[in-house]
N, C-alpha and C. Protein backbone atom coordinates (compact mmCIF):
# COMPACT_ATOMS: atom_id res chain seq x y z
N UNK A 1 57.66 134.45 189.06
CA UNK A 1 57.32 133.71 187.88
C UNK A 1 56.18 132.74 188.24
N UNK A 2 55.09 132.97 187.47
CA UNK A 2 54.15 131.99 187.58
C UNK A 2 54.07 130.72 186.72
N UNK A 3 53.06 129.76 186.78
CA UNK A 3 52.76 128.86 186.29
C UNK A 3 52.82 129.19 185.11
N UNK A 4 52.44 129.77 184.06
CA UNK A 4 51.99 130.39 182.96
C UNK A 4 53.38 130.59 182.32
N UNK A 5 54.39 131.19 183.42
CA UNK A 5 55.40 131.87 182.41
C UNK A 5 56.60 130.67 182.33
N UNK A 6 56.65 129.66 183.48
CA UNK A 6 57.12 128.71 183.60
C UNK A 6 57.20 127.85 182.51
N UNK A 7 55.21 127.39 181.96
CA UNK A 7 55.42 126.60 180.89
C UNK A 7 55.70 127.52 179.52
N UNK A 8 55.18 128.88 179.44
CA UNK A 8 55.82 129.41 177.86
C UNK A 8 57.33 129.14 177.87
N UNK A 9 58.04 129.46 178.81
CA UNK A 9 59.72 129.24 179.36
C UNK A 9 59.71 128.41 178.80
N UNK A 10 59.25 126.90 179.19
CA UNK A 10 59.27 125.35 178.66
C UNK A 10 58.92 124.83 177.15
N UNK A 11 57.86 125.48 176.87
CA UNK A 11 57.68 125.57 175.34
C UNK A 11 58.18 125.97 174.17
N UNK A 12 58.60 127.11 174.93
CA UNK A 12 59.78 128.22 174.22
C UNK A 12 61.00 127.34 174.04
N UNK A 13 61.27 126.23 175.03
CA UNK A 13 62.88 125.96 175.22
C UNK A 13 62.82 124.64 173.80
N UNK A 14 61.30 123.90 174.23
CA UNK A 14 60.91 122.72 173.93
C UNK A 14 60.91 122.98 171.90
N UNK A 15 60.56 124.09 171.45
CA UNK A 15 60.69 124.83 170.45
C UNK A 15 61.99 125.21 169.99
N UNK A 16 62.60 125.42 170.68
CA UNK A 16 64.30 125.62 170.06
C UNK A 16 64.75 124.23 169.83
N UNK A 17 64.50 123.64 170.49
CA UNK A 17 65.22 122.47 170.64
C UNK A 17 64.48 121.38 169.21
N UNK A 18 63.47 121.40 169.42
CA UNK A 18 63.10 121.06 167.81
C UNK A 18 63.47 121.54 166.89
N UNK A 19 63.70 122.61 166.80
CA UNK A 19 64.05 123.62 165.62
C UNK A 19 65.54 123.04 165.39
N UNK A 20 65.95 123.13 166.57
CA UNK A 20 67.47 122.45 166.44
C UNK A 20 67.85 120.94 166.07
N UNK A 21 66.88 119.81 165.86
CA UNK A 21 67.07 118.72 165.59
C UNK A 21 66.59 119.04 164.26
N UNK A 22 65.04 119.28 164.07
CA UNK A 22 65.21 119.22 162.90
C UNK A 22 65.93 119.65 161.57
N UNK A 23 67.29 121.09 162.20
CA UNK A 23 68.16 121.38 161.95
C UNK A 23 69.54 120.10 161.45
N UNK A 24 69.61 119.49 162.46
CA UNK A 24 70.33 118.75 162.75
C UNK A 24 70.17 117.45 161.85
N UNK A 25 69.05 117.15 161.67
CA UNK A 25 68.41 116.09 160.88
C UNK A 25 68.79 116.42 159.29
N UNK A 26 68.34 117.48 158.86
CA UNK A 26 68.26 118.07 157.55
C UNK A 26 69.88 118.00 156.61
N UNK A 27 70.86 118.70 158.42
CA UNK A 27 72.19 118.14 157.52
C UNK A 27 72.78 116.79 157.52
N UNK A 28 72.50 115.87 158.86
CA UNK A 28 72.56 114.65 158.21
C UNK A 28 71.93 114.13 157.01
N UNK A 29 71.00 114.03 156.80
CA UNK A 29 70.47 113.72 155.02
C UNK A 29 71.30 114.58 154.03
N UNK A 30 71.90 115.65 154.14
CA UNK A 30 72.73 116.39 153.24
C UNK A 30 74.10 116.03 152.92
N UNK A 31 74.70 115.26 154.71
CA UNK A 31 75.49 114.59 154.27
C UNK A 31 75.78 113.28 154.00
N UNK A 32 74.57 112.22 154.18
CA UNK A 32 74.19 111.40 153.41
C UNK A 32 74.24 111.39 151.93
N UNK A 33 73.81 112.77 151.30
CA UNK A 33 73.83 112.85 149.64
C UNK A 33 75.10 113.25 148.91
N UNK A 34 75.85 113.76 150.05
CA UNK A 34 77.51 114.30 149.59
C UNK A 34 78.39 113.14 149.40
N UNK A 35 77.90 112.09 150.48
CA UNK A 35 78.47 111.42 150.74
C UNK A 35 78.38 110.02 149.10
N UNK A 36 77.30 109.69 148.77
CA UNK A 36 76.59 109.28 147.93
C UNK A 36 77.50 109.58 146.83
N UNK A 37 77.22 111.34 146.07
CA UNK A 37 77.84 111.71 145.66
C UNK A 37 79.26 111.25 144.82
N UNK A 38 80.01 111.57 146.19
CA UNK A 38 81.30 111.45 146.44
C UNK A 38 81.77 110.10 145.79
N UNK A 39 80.97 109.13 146.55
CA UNK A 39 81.02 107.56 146.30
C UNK A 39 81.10 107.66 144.41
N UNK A 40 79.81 107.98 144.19
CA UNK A 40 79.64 108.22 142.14
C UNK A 40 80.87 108.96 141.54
N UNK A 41 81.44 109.70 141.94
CA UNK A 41 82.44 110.60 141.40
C UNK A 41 83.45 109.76 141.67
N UNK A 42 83.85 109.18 142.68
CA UNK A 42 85.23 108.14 142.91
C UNK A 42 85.05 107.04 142.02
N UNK A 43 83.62 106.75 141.59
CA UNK A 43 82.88 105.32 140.35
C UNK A 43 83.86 105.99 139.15
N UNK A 44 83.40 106.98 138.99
CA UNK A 44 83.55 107.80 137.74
C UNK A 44 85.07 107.92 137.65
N UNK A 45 85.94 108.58 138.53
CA UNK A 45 87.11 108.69 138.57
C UNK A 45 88.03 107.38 138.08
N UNK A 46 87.48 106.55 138.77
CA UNK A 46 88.51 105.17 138.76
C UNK A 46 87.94 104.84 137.25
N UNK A 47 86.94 104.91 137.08
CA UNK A 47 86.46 104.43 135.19
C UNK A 47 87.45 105.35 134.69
N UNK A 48 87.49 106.29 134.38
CA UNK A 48 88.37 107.24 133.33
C UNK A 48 90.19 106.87 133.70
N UNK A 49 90.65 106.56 134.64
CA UNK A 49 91.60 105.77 135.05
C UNK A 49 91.67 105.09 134.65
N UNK A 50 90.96 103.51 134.91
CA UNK A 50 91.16 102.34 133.59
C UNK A 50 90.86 102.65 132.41
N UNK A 51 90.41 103.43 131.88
CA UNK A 51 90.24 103.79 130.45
C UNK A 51 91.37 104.26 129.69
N UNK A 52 91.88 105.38 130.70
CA UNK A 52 93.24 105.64 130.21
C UNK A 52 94.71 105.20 130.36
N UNK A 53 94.63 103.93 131.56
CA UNK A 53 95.33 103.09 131.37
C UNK A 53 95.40 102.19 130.25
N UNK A 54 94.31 101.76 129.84
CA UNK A 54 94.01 100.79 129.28
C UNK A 54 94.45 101.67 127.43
N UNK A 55 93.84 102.65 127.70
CA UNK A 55 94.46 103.55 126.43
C UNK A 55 96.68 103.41 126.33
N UNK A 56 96.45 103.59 126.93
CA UNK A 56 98.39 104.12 127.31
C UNK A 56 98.73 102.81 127.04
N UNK A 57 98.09 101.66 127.45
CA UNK A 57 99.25 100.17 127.35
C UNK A 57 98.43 100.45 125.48
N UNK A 58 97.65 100.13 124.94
CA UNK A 58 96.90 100.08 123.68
C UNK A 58 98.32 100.82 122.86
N UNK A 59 98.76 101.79 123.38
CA UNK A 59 99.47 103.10 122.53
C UNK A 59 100.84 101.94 122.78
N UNK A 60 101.55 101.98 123.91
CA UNK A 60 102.58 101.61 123.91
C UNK A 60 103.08 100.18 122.89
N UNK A 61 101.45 99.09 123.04
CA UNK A 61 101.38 98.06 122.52
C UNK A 61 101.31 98.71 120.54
N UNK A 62 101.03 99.30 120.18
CA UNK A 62 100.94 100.14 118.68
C UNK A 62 102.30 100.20 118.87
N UNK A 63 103.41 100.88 119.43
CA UNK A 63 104.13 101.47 119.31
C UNK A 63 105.54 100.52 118.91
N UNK A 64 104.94 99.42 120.20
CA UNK A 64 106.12 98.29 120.30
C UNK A 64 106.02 97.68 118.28
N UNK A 65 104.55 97.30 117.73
CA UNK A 65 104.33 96.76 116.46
C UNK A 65 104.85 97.78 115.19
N UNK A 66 104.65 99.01 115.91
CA UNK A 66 105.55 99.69 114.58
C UNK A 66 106.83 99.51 114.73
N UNK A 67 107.67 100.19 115.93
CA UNK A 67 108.90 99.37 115.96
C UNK A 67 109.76 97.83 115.23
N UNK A 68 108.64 97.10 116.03
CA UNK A 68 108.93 96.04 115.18
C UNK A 68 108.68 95.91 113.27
N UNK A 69 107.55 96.20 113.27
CA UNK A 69 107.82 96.47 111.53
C UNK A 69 108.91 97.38 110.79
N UNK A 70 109.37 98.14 111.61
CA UNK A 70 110.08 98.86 110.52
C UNK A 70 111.64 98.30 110.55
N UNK A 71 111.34 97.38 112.37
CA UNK A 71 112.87 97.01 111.95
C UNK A 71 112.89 95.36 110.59
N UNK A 72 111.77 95.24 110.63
CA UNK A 72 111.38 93.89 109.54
C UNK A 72 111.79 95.05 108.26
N UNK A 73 111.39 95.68 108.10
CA UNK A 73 111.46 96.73 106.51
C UNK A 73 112.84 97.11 106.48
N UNK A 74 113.30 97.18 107.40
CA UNK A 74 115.19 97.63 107.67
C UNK A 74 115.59 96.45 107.02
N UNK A 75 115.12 95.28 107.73
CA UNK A 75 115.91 93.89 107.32
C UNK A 75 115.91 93.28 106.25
N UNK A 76 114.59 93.64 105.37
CA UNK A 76 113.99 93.55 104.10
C UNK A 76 115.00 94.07 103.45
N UNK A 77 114.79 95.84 103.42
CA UNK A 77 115.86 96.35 102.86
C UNK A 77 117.22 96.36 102.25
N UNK A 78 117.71 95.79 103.91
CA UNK A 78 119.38 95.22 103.65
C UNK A 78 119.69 94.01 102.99
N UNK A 79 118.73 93.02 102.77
CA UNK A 79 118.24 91.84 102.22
C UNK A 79 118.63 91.72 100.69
């Protein structure tokens, strides 16, 4: 092996090895954006959660006021 084939050897290696970071690079930023993502969708998730909490006590709170009126209209009634 000469000089010549030594450094293509080296260039060749020096070439994978870039190829391989900038590999490497490309999916870190990819999972940087999943990650991002992820974060917005858990935003989103927990909003529709309090929403529909906030719906469910709304319903229960309706529910408790009809109750109560009709037992006022019962009492009316028997009145």
């Amino acid at each position: 092996m000469n000089i010549e084939d030594i450094q293509n050897t080296i260039e060749g290696m020096l070439a994978v090895q870039r190829g391989l970071q900038e590999s490497q690079l490309k999916l870190q930023e990819s999972q940087i954006k999943l990650h991002d993502e992820q974060l917005k969708l858990n935003q989103a998730l927990e909003q529709l959660l309090n929403l529909h909490i906030t719906h469910e006590i709304k319903h229960i709170d309706y529910e408790e006021r009809l109750l109560q009126l009709t037992r006022r209209i019962e009492n009316l009634e028997k009145n």
